[in-house]
Protein backbone atom coordinates (compact mmCIF):
# COMPACT_ATOMS: atom_id res chain seq x y z
CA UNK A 1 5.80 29.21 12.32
CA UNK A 2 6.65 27.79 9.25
CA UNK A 3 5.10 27.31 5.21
CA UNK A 4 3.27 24.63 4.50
CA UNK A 5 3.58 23.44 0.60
CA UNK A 6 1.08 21.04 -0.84
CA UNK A 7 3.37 18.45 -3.15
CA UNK A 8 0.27 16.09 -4.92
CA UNK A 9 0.87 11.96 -5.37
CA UNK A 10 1.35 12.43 -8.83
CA UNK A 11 4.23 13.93 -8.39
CA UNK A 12 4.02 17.10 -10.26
CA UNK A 13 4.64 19.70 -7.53
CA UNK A 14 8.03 20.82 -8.87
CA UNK A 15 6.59 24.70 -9.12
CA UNK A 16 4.71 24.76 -5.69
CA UNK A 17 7.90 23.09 -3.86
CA UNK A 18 10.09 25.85 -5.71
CA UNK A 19 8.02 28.64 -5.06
CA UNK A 20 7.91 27.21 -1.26
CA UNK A 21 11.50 27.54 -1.16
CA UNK A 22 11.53 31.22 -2.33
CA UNK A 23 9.36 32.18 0.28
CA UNK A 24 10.90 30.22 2.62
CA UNK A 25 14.40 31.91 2.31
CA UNK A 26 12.59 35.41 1.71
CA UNK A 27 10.75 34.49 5.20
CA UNK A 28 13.43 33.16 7.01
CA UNK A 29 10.73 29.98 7.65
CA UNK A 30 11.25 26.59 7.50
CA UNK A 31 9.24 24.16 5.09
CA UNK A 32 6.81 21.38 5.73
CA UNK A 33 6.03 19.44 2.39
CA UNK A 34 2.93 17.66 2.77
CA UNK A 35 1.07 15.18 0.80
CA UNK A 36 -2.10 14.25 1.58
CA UNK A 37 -3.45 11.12 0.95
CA UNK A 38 -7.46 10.10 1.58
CA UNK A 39 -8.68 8.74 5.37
CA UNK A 40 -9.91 5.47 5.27
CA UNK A 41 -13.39 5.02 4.64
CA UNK A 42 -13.68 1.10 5.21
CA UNK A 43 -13.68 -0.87 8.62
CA UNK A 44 -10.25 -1.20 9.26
CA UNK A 45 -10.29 -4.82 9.43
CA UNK A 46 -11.32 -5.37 5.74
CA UNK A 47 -8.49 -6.26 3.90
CA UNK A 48 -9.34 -4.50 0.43
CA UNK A 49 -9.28 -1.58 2.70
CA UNK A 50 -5.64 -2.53 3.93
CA UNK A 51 -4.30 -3.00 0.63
CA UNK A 52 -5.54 0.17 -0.68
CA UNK A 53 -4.24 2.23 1.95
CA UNK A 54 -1.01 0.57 1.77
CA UNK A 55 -0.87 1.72 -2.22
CA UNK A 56 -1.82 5.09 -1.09
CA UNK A 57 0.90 4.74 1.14
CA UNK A 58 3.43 3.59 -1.24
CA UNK A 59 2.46 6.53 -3.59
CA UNK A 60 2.88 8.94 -0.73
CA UNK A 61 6.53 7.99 -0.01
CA UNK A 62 7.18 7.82 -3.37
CA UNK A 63 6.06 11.38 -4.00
CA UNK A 64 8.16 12.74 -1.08
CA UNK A 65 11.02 11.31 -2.26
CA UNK A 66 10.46 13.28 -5.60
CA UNK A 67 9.82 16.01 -3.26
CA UNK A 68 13.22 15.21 -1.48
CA UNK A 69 14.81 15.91 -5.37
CA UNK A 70 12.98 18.82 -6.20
CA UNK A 71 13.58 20.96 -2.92
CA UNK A 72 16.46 23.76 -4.03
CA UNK A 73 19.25 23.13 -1.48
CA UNK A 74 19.73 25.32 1.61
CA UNK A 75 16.23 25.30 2.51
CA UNK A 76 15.19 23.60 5.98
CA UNK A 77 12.17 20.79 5.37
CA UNK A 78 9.75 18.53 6.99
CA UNK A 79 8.31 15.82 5.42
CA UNK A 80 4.78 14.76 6.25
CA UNK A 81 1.56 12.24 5.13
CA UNK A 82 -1.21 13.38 5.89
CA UNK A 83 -4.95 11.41 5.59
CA UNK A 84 -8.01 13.27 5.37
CA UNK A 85 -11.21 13.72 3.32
CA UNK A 86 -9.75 16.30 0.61
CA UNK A 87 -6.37 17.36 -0.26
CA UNK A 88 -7.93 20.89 0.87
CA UNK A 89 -8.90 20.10 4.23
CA UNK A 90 -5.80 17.86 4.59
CA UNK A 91 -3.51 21.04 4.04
CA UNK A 92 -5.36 23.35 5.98
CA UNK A 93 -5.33 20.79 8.58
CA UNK A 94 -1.13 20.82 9.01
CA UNK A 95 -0.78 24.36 8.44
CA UNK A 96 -2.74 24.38 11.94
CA UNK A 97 -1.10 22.12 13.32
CA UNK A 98 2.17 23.79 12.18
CA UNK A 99 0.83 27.82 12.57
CA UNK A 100 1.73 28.04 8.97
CA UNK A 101 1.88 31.24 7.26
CA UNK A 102 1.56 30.76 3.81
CA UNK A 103 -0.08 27.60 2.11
CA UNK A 104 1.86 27.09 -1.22
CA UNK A 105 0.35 25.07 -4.27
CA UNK A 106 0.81 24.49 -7.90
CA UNK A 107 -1.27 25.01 -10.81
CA UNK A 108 -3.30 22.66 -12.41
CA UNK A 109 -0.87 20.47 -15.35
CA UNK A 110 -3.51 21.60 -17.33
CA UNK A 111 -3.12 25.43 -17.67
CA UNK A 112 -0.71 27.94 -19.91
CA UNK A 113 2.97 27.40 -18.81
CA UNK A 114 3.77 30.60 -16.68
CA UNK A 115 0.65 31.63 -15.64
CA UNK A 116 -1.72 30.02 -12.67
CA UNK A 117 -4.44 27.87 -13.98
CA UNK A 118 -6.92 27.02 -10.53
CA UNK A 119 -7.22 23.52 -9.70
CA UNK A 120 -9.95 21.90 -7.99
CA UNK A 121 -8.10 21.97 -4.82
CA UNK A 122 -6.70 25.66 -5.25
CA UNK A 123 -10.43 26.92 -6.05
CA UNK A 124 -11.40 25.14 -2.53
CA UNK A 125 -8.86 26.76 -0.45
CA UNK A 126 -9.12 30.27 -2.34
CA UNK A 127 -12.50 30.15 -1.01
CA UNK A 128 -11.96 28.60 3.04
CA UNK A 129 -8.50 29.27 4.05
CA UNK A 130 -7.78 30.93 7.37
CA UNK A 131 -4.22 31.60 6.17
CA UNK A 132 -2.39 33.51 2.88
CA UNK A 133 -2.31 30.89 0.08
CA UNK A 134 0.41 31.56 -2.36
CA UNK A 135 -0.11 29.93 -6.31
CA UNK A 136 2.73 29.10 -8.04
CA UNK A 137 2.65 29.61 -11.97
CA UNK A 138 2.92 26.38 -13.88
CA UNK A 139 6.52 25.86 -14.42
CA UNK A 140 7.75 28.21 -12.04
CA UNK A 141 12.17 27.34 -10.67
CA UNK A 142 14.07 28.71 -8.42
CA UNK A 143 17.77 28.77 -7.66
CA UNK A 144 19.46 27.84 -4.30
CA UNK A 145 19.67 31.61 -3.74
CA UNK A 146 17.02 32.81 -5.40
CA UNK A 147 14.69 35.31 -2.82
CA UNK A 148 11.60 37.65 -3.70
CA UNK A 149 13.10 40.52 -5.61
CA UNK A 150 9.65 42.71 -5.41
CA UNK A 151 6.67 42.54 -4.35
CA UNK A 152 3.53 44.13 -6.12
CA UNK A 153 0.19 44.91 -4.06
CA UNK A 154 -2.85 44.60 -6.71
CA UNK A 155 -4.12 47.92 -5.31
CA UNK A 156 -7.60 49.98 -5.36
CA UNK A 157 -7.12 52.52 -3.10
CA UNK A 158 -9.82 51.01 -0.65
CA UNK A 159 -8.91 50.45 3.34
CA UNK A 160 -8.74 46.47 2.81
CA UNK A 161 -5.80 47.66 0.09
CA UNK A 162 -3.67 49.34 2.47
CA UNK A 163 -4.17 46.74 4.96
CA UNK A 164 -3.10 44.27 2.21
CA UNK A 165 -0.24 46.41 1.69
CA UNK A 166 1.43 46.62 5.23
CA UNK A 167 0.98 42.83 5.10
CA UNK A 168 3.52 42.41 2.35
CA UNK A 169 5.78 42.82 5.27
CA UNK A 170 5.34 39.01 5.83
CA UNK A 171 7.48 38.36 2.64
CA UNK A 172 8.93 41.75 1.99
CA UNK A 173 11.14 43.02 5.30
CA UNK A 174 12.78 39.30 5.27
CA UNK A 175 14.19 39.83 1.95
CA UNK A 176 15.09 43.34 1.36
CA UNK A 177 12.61 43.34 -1.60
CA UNK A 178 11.08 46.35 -2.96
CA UNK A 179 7.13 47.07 -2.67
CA UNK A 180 5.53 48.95 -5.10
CA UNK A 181 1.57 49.27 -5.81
CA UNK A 182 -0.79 48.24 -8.97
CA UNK A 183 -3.65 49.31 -10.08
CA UNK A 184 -5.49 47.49 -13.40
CA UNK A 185 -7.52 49.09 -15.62
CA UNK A 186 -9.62 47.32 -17.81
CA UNK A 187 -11.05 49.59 -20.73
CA UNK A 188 -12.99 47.93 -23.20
CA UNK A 189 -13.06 49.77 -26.51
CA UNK A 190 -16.25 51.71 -26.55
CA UNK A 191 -17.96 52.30 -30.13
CA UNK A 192 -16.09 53.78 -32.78
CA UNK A 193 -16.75 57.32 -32.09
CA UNK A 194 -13.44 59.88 -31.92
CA UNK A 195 -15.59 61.24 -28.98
CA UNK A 196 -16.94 58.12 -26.84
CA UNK A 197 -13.06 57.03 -27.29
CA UNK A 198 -11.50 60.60 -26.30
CA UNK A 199 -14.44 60.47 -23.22
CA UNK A 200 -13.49 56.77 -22.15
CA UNK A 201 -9.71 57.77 -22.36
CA UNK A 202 -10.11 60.63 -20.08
CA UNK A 203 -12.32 58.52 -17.15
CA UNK A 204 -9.43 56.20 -16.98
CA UNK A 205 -6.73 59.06 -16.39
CA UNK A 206 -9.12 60.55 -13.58
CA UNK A 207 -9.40 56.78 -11.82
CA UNK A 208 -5.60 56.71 -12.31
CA UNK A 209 -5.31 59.47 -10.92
CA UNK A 210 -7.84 58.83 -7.62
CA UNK A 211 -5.79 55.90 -7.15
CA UNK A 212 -2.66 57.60 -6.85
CA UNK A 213 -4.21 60.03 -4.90
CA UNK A 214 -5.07 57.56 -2.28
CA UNK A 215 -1.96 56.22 -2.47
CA UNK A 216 0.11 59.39 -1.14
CA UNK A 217 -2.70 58.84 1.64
CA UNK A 218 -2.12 54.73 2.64
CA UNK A 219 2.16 56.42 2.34
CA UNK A 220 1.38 58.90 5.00
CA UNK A 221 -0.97 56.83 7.08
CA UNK A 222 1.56 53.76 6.80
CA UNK A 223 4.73 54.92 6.96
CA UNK A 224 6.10 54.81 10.02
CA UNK A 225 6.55 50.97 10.62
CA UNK A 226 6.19 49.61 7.56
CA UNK A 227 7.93 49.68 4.00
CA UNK A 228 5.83 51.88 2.57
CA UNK A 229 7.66 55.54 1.32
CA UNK A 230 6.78 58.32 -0.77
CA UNK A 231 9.07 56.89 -3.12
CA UNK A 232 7.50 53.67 -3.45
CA UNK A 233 6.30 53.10 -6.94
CA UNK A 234 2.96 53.16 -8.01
CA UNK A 235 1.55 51.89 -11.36
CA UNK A 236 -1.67 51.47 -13.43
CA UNK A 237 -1.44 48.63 -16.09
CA UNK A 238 -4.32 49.55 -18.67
CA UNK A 239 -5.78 47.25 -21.67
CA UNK A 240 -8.60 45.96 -23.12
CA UNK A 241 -8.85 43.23 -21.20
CA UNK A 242 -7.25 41.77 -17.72
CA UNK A 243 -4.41 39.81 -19.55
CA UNK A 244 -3.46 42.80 -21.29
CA UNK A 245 -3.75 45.20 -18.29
CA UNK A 246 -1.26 42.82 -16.62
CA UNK A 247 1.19 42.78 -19.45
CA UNK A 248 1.31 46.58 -19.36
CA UNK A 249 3.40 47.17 -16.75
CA UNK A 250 7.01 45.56 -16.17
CA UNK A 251 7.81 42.31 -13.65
CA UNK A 252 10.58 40.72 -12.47
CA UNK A 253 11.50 36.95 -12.46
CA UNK A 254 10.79 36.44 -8.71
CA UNK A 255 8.13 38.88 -8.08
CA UNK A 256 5.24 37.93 -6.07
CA UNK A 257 1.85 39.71 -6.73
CA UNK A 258 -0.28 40.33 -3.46
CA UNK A 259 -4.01 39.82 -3.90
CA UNK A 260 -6.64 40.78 -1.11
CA UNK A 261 -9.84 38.50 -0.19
CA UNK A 262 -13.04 39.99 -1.88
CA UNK A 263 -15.01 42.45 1.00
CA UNK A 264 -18.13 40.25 0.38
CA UNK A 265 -16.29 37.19 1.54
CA UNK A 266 -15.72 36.10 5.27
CA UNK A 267 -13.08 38.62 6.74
CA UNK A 268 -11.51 35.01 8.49
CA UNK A 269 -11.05 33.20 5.48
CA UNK A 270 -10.13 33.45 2.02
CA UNK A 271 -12.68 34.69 -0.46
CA UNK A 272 -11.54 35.33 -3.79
CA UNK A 273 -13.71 37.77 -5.85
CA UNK A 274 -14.42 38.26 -9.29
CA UNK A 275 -12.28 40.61 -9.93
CA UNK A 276 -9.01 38.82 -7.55
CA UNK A 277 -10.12 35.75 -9.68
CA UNK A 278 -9.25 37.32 -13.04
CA UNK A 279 -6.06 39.01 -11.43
CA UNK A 280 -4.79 35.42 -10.44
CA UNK A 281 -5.34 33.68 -13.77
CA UNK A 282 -3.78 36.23 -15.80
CA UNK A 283 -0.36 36.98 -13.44
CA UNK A 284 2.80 36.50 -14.90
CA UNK A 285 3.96 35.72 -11.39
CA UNK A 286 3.59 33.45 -8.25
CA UNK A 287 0.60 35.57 -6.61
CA UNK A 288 0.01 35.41 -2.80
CA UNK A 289 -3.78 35.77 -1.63
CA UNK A 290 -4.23 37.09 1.63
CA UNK A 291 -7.71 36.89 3.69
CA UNK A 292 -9.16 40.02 5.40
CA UNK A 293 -8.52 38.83 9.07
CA UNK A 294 -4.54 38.08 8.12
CA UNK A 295 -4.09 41.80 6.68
CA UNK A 296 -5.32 43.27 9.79
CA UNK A 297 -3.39 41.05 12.42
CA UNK A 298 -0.52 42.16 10.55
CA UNK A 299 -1.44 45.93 10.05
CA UNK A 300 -2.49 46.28 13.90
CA UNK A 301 0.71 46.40 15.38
């Protein structure tokens, strides 16, 4: 098995390719950096046909190279072209082919440097892939020993959650890194009343509570086997909004956050829900979202 990495013809995959790498050496997986060009649509014999797929071509190779540059060193890679319909379908394609565990991508060049900004290929796949995709945050590096120091569960005490938890094991055994669990609170400031305030304040601390409750629960159902302990630390960011729930609680510079696919979604593919959604685009951090199906091949044995 390996992990596949999406690198784009424009050449601005530096952050996927690093984050790749990470994983990689966290994994103990080797790399297959893939860029995906589109099939030909044409008759083969027409020659405007030939000469565009011979500048797709060109920019493929060209982009690989880059690719070539920007891999940290001590990693193990592949390098692949790949033609089909969408960069989407062309990904999920060789991480089939390849029995990939993780499909890595960027963010879009558009977005706030250090957070994930969705583009239209990552919104595709976070709603069809059969396998974890993990979104690098625009900007993200690496060094040539750099592995994942932690890794944080987004966490709501449901039974998807602890599934989603004894899957960290796919990054998290490999590299010695810690596990610890997150919960997010979002409390909007009710009306300027010292009681509606005081009442709102005190419904957060019993879900915080709740959720650490069923936390001691997932430790004692999960424990043998996995990383979970009773020391493993659990945390409930709170704010006024997702960004600022986030920011409440600490992270390291090579955590990775793990997300779970929405219940409403199908359990074989990724499905991110409104809530995941809001998660991803305010994380400080690569985040890794895993689909229902994954969690539970994982959690079964």
């Amino acid at each position: 098995m390996s992990i596949v990495v999406g690198y784009p013809a424009n050449r601005r995959g530096h952050a996927a390719i690093n984050l790749g790498a990470m994983l990689a050496r966290s994994t103990e997986r080797d790399l297959v950096v893939c860029t995906v060009v589109p099939a030909p649509w044409m008759p083969a014999n027409a020659r405007v046909d030939k000469e565009y797929r011979l500048r797709l071509e060109h920019l493929a190779e060209h982009a690989l190279e880059q690719a070539r540059a920007d891999l940290p060193a001590g990693v193990r890679a592949e390098f692949v072209v790949h033609r089909a319909r969408s960069a989407a379908s062309g990904l999920l394609e060789v991480a089939k082919r390849h029995q990939a565990r993780f499909v890595v991508i960027g963010s879009s060049t558009a977005g706030m440097f250090g957070h994930i900004t969705l583009s239209s290929v990552a919104d595709r796949l976070l709603h069809s892939s059969p396998v974890p995709v993990a979104l690098a945050t625009r900007g993200f590096r690496c060094t040539a020993e750099d592995r994942a120091t932690r890794v944080t569960v987004a966490y709501n005490g449901s039974q998807l959650a602890s599934q989603v938890v004894t899957a960290t094991r796919l990054v998290a055994s490999s590299a010695g890194a810690a596990v610890r669990l997150a919960a997010f609170a979002v409390q909007p400031d009710p009306p300027d009343t010292v009681l509606l305030r005081a009442e709102s304040e005190g419904i957060v601390d019993e879900w915080a509570a709740t959720i650490r409750s069923a936390a001691a629960r997932d430790f004692a159902a999960h424990q043998e086997g996995s990383l979970l302990t009773d020391g493993t630390e659990v945390v409930v960011g709170r704010g006024r909004n997702w960004g600022e729930a986030l920011e409440d609680i600490d992270w390291d510079e090579h955590e990775l956050l793990v997300v779970g696919s929405s219940r409403f979604g199908p359990a074989s593919r990724v499905f991110l829900g409104a809530r995941g959604s809001k998660i991803v685009r305010h994380s400080p951090v690569p985040v890794v979202v895993v689909p229902r199906a994954a969690a539970k091949e994982v959690d079964e044995p």
